[in-house]
PDB file of N, CA and C in Angstrom:
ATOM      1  N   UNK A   1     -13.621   0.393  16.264  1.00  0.00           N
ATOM      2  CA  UNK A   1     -14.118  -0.845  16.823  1.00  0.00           C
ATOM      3  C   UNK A   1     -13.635  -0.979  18.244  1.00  0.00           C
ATOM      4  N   UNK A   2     -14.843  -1.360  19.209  1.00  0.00           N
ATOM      5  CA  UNK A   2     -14.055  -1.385  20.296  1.00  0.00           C
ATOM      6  C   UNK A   2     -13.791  -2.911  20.772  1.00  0.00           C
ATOM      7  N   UNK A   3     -12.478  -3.679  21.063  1.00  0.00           N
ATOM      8  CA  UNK A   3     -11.864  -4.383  21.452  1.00  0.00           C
ATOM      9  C   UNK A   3     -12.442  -5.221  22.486  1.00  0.00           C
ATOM     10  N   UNK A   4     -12.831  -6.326  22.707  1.00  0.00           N
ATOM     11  CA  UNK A   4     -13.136  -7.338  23.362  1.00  0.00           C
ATOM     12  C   UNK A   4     -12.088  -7.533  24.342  1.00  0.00           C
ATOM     13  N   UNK A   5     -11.598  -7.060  25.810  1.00  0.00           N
ATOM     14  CA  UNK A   5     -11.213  -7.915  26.654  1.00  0.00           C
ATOM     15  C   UNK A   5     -11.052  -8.689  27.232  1.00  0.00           C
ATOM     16  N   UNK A   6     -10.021  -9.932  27.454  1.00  0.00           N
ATOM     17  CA  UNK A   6     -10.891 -11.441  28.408  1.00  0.00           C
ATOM     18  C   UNK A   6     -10.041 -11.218  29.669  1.00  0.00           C
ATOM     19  N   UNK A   7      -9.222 -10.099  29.814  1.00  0.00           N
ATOM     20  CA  UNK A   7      -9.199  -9.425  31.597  1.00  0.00           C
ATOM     21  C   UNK A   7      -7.942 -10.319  31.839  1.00  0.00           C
ATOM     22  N   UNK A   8      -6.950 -10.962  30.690  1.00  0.00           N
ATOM     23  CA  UNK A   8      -5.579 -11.009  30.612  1.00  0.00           C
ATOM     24  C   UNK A   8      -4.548 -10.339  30.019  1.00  0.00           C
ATOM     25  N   UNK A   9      -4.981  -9.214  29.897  1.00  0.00           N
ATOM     26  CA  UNK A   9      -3.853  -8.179  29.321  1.00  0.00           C
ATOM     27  C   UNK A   9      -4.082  -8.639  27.826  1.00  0.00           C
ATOM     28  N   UNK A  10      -5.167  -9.229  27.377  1.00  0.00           N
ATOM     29  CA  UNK A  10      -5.092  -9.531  25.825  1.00  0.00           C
ATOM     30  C   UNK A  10      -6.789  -9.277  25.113  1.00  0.00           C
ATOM     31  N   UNK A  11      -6.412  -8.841  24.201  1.00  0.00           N
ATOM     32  CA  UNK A  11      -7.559  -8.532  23.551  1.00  0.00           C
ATOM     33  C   UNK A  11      -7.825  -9.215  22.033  1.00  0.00           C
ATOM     34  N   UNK A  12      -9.361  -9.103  21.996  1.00  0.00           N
ATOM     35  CA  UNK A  12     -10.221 -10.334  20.791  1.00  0.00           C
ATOM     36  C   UNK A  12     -10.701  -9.364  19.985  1.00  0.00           C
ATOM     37  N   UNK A  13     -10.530  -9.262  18.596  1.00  0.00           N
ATOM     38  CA  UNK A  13     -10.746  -8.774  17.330  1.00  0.00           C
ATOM     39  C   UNK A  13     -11.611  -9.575  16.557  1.00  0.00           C
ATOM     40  N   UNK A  14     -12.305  -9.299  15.781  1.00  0.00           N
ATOM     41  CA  UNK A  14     -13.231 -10.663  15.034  1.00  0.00           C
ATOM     42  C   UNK A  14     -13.212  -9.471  13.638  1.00  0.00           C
ATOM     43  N   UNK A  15     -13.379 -10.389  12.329  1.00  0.00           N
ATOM     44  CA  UNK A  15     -12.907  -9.428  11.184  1.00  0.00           C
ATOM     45  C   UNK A  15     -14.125 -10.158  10.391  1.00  0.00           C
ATOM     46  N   UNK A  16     -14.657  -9.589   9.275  1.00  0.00           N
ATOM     47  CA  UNK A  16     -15.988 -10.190   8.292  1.00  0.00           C
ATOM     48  C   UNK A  16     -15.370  -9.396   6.824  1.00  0.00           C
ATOM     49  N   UNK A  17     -15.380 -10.828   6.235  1.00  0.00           N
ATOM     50  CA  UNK A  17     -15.189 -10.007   4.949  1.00  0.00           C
ATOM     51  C   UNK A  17     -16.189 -11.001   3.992  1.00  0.00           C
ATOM     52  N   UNK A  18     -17.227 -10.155   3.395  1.00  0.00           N
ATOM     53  CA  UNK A  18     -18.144 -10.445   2.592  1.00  0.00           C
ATOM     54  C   UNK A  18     -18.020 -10.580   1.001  1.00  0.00           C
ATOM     55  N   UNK A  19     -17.842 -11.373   0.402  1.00  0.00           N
ATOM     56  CA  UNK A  19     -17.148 -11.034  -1.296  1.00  0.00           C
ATOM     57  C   UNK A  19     -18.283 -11.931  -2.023  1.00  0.00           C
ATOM     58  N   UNK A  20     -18.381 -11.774  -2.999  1.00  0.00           N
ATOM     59  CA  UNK A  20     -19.552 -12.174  -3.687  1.00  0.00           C
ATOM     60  C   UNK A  20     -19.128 -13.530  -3.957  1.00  0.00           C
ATOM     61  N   UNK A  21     -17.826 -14.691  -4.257  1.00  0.00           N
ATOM     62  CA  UNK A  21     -18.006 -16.255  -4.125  1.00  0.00           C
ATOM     63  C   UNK A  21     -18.102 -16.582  -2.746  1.00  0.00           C
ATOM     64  N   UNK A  22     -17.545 -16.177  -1.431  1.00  0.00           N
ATOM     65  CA  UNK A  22     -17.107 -16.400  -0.201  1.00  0.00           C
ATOM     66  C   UNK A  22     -17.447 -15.498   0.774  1.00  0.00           C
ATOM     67  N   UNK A  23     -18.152 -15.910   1.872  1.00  0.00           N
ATOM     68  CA  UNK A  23     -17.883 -14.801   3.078  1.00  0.00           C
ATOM     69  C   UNK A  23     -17.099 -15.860   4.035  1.00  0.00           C
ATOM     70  N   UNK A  24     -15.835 -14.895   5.087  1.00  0.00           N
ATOM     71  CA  UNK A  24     -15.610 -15.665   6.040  1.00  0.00           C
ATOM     72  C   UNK A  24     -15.221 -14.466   7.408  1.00  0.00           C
ATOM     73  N   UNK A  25     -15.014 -15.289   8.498  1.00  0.00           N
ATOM     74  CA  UNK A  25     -15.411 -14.499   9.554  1.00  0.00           C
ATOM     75  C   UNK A  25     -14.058 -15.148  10.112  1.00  0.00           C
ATOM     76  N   UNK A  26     -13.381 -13.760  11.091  1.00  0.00           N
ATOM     77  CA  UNK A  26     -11.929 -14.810  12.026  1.00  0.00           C
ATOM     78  C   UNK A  26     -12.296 -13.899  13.257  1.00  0.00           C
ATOM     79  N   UNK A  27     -11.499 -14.922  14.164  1.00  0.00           N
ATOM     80  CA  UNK A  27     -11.527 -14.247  15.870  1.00  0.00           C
ATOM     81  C   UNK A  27     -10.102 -14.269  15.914  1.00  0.00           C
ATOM     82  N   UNK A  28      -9.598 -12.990  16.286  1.00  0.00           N
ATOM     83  CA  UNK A  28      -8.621 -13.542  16.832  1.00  0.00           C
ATOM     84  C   UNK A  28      -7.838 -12.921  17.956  1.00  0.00           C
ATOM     85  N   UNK A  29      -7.047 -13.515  18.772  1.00  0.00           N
ATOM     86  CA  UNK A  29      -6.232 -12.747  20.087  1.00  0.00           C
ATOM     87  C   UNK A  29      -4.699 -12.774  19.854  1.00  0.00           C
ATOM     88  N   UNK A  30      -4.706 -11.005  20.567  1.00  0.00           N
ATOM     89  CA  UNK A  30      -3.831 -10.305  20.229  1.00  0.00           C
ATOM     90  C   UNK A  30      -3.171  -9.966  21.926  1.00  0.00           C
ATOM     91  N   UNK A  31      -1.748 -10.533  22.441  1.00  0.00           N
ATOM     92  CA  UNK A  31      -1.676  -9.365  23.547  1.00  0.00           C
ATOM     93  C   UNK A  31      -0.674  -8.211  23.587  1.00  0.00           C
ATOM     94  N   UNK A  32      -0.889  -7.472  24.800  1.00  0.00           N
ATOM     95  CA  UNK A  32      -1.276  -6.135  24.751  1.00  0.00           C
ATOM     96  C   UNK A  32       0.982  -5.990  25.258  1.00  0.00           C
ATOM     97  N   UNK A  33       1.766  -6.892  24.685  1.00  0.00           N
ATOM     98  CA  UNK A  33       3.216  -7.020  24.971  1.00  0.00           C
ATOM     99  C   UNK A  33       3.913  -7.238  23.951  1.00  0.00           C
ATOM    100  N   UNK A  34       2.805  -8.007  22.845  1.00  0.00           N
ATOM    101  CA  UNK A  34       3.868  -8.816  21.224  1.00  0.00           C
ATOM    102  C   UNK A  34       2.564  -8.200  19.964  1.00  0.00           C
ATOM    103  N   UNK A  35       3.478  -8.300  19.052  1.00  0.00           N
ATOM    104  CA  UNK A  35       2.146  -7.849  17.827  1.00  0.00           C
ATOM    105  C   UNK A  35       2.080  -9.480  17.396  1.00  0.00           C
ATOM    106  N   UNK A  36       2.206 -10.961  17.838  1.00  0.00           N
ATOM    107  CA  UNK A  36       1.549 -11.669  17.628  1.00  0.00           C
ATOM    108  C   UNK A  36       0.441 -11.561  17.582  1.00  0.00           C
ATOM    109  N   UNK A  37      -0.587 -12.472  16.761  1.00  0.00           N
ATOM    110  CA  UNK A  37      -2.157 -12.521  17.122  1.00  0.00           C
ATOM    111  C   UNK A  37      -2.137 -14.221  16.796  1.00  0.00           C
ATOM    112  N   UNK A  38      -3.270 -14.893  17.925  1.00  0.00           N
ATOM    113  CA  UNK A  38      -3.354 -16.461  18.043  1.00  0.00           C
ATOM    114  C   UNK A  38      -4.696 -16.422  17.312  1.00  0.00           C
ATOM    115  N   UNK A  39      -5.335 -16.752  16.655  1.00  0.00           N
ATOM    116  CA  UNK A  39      -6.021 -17.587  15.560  1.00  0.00           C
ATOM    117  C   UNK A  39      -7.300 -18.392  16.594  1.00  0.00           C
ATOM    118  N   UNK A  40      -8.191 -17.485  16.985  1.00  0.00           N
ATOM    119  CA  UNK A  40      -9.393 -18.244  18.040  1.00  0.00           C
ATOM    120  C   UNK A  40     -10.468 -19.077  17.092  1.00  0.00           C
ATOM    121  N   UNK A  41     -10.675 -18.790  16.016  1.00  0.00           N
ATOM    122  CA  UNK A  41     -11.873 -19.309  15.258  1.00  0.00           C
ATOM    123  C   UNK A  41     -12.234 -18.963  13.770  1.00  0.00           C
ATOM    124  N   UNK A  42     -12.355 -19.541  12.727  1.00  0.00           N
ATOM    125  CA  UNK A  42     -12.494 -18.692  11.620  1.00  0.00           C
ATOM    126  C   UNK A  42     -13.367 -19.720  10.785  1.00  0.00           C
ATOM    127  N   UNK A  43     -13.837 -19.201  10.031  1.00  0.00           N
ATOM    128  CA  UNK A  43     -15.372 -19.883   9.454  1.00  0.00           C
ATOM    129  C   UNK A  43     -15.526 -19.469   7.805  1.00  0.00           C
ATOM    130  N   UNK A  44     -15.391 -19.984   6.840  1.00  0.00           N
ATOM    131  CA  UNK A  44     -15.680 -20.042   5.199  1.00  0.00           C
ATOM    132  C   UNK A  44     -16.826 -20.563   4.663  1.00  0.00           C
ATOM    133  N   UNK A  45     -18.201 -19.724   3.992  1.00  0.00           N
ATOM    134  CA  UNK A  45     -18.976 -20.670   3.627  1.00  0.00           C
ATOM    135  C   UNK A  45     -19.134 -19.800   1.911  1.00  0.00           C
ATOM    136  N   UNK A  46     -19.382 -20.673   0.804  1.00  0.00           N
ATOM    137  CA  UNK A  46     -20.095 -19.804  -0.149  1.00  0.00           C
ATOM    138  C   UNK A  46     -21.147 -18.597   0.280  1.00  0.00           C
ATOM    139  N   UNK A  47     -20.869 -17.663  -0.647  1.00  0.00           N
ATOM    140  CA  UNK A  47     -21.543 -16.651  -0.160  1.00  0.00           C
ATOM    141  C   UNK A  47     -23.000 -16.490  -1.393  1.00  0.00           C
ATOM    142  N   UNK A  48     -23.904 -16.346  -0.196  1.00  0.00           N
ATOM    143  CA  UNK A  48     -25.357 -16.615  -1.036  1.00  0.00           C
ATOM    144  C   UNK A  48     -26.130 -15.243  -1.442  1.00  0.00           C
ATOM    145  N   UNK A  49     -26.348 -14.998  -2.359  1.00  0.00           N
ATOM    146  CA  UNK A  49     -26.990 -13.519  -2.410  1.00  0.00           C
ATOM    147  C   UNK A  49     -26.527 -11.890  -3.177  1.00  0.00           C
ATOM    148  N   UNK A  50     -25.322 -12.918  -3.560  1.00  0.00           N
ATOM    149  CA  UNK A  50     -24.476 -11.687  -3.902  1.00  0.00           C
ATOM    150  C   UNK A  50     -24.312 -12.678  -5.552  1.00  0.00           C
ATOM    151  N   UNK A  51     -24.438 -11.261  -6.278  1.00  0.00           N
ATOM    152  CA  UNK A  51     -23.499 -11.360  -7.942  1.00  0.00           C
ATOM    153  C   UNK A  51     -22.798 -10.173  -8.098  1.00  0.00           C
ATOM    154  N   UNK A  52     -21.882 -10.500  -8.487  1.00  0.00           N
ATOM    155  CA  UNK A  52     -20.985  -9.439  -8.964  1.00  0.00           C
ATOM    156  C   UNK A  52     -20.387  -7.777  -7.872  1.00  0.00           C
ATOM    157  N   UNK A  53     -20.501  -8.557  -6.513  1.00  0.00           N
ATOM    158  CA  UNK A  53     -20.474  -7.487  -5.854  1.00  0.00           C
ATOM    159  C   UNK A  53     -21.762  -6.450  -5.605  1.00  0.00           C
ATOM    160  N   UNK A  54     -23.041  -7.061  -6.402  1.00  0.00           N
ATOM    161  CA  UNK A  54     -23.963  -6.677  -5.710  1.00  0.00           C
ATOM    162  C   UNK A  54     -25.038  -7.478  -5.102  1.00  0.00           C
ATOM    163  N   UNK A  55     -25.477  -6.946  -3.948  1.00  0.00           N
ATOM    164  CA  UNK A  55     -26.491  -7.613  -3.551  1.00  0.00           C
ATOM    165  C   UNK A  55     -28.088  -8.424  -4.350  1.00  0.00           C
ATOM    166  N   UNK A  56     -27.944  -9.133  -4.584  1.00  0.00           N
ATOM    167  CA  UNK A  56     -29.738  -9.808  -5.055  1.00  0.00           C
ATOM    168  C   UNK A  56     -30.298 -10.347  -4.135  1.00  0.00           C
ATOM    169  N   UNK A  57     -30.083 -10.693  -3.184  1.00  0.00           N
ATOM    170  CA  UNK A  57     -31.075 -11.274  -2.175  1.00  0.00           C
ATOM    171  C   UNK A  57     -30.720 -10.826  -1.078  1.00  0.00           C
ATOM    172  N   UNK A  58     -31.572 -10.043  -0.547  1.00  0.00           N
ATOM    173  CA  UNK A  58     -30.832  -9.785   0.728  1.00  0.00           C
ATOM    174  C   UNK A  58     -30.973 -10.567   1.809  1.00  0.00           C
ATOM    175  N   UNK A  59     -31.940 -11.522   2.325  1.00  0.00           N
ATOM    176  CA  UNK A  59     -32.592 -11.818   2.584  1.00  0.00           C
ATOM    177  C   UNK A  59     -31.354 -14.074   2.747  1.00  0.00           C
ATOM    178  N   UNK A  60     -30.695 -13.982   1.557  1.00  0.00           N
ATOM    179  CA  UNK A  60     -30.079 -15.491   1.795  1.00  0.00           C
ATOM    180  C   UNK A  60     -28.282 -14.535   2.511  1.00  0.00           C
ATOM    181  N   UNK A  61     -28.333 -13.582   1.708  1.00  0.00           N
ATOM    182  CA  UNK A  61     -27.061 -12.565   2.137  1.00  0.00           C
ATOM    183  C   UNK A  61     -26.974 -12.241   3.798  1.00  0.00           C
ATOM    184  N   UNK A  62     -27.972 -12.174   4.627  1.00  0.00           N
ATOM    185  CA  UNK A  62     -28.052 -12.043   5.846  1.00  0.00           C
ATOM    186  C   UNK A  62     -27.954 -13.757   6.806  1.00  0.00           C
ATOM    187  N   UNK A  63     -28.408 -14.528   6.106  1.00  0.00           N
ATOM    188  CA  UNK A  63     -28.652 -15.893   6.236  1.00  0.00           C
ATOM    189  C   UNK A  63     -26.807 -16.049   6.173  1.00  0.00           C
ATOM    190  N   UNK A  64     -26.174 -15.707   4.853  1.00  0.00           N
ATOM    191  CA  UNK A  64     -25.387 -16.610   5.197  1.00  0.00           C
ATOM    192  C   UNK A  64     -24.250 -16.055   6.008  1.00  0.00           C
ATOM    193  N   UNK A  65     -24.634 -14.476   6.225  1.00  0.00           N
ATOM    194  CA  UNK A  65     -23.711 -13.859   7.326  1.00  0.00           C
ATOM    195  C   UNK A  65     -23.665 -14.109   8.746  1.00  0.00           C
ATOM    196  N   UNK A  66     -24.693 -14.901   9.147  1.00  0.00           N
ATOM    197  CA  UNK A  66     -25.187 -14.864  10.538  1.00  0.00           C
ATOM    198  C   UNK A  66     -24.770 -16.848  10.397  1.00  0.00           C
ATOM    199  N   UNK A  67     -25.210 -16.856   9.894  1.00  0.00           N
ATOM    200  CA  UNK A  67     -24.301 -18.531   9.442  1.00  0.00           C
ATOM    201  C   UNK A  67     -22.812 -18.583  10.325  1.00  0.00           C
ATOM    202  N   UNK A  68     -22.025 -17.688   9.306  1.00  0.00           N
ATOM    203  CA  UNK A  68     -20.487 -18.175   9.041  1.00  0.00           C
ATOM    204  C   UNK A  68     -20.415 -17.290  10.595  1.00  0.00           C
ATOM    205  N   UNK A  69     -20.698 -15.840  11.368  1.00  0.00           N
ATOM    206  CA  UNK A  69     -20.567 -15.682  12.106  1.00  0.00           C
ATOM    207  C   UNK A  69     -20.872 -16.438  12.955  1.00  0.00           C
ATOM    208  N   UNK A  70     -22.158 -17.337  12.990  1.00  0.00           N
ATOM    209  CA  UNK A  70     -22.004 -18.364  14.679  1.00  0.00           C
ATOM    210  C   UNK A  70     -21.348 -19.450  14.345  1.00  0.00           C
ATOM    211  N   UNK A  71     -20.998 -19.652  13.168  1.00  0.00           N
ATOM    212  CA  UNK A  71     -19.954 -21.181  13.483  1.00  0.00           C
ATOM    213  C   UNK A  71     -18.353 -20.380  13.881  1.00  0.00           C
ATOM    214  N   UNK A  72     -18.200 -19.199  13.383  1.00  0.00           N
ATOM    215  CA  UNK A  72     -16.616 -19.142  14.227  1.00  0.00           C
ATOM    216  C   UNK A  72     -17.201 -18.550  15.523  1.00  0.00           C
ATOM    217  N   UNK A  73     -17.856 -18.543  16.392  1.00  0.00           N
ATOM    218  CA  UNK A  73     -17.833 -18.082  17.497  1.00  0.00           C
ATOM    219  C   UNK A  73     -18.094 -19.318  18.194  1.00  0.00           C
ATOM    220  N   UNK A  74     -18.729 -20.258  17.754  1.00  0.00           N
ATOM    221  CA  UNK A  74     -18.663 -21.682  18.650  1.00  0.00           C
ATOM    222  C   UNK A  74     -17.163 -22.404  18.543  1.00  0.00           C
ATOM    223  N   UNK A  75     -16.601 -22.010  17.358  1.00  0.00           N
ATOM    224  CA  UNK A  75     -14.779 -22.406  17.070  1.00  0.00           C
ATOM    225  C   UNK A  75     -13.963 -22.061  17.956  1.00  0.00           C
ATOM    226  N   UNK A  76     -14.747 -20.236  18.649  1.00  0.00           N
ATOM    227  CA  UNK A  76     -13.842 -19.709  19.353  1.00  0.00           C
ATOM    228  C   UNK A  76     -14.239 -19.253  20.837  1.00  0.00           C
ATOM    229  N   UNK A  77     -15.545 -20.347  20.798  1.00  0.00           N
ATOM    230  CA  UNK A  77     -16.079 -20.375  22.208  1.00  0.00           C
ATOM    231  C   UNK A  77     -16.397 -18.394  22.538  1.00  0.00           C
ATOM    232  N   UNK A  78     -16.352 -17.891  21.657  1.00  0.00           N
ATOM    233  CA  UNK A  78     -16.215 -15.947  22.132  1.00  0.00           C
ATOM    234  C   UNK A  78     -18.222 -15.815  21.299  1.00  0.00           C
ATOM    235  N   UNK A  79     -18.626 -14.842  22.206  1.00  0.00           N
ATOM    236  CA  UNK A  79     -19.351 -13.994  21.779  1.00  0.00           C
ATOM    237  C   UNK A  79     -19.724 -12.869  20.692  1.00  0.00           C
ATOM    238  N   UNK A  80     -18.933 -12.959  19.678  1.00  0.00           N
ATOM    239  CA  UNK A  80     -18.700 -11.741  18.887  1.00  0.00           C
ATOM    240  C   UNK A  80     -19.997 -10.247  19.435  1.00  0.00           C
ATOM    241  N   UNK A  81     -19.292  -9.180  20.044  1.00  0.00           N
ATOM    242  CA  UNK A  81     -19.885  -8.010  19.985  1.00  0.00           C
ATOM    243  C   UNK A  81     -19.908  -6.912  19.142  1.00  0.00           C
ATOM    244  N   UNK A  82     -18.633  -6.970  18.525  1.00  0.00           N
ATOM    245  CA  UNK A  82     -18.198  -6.048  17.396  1.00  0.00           C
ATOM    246  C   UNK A  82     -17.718  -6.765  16.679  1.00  0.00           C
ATOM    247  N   UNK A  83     -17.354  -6.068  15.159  1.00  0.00           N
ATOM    248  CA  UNK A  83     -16.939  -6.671  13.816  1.00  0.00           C
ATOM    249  C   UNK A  83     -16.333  -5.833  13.307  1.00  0.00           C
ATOM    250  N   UNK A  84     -15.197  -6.001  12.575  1.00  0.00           N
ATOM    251  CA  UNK A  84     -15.072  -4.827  11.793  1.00  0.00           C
ATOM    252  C   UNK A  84     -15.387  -6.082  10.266  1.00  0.00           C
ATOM    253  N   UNK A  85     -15.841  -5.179   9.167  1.00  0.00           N
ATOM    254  CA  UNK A  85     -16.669  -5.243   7.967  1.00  0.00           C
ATOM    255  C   UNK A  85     -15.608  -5.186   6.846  1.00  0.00           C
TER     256      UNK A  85
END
């Protein structure tokens, strides 16, 4: 994954984890001196489309991924370009 710079020596990670009750999405910044990371945005919605770890709809499953991804990116004012999955 390549790393989001905001051109302060610190870099933005955004993480997606999809599970069949929940998907949620986090931003977060890391700098490039402490293994702290600050907490930019993170987003929880029921997850629609999924039983049992498999897909049935793909179609509300994309809906509610693109969901929970733009509400943490308006949380974290960031663009998400990459994800890790």
């Amino acid at each position: 994954m390549k790393q989001i710079s905001n051109g302060q020596g610190q870099k933005i990670n955004a993480g997606l984890d999809i599970g069949t009750s929940n998907i949620t999405c986090a931003i977060g910044q890391n700098s490039l001196d402490s293994k702290n990371v600050k907490l930019l945005g993170i987003s929880t919605i029921p997850s629609q489309g999924m039983r049992q770890g498999v897909i049935i709809h793909r179609d509300k499953l994309i809906e509610s991924i693109e969901h929970v991804i733009s509400d943490t990116e308006r949380m974290a004012n960031i663009k998400i370009e990459n994800i890790v999955v």
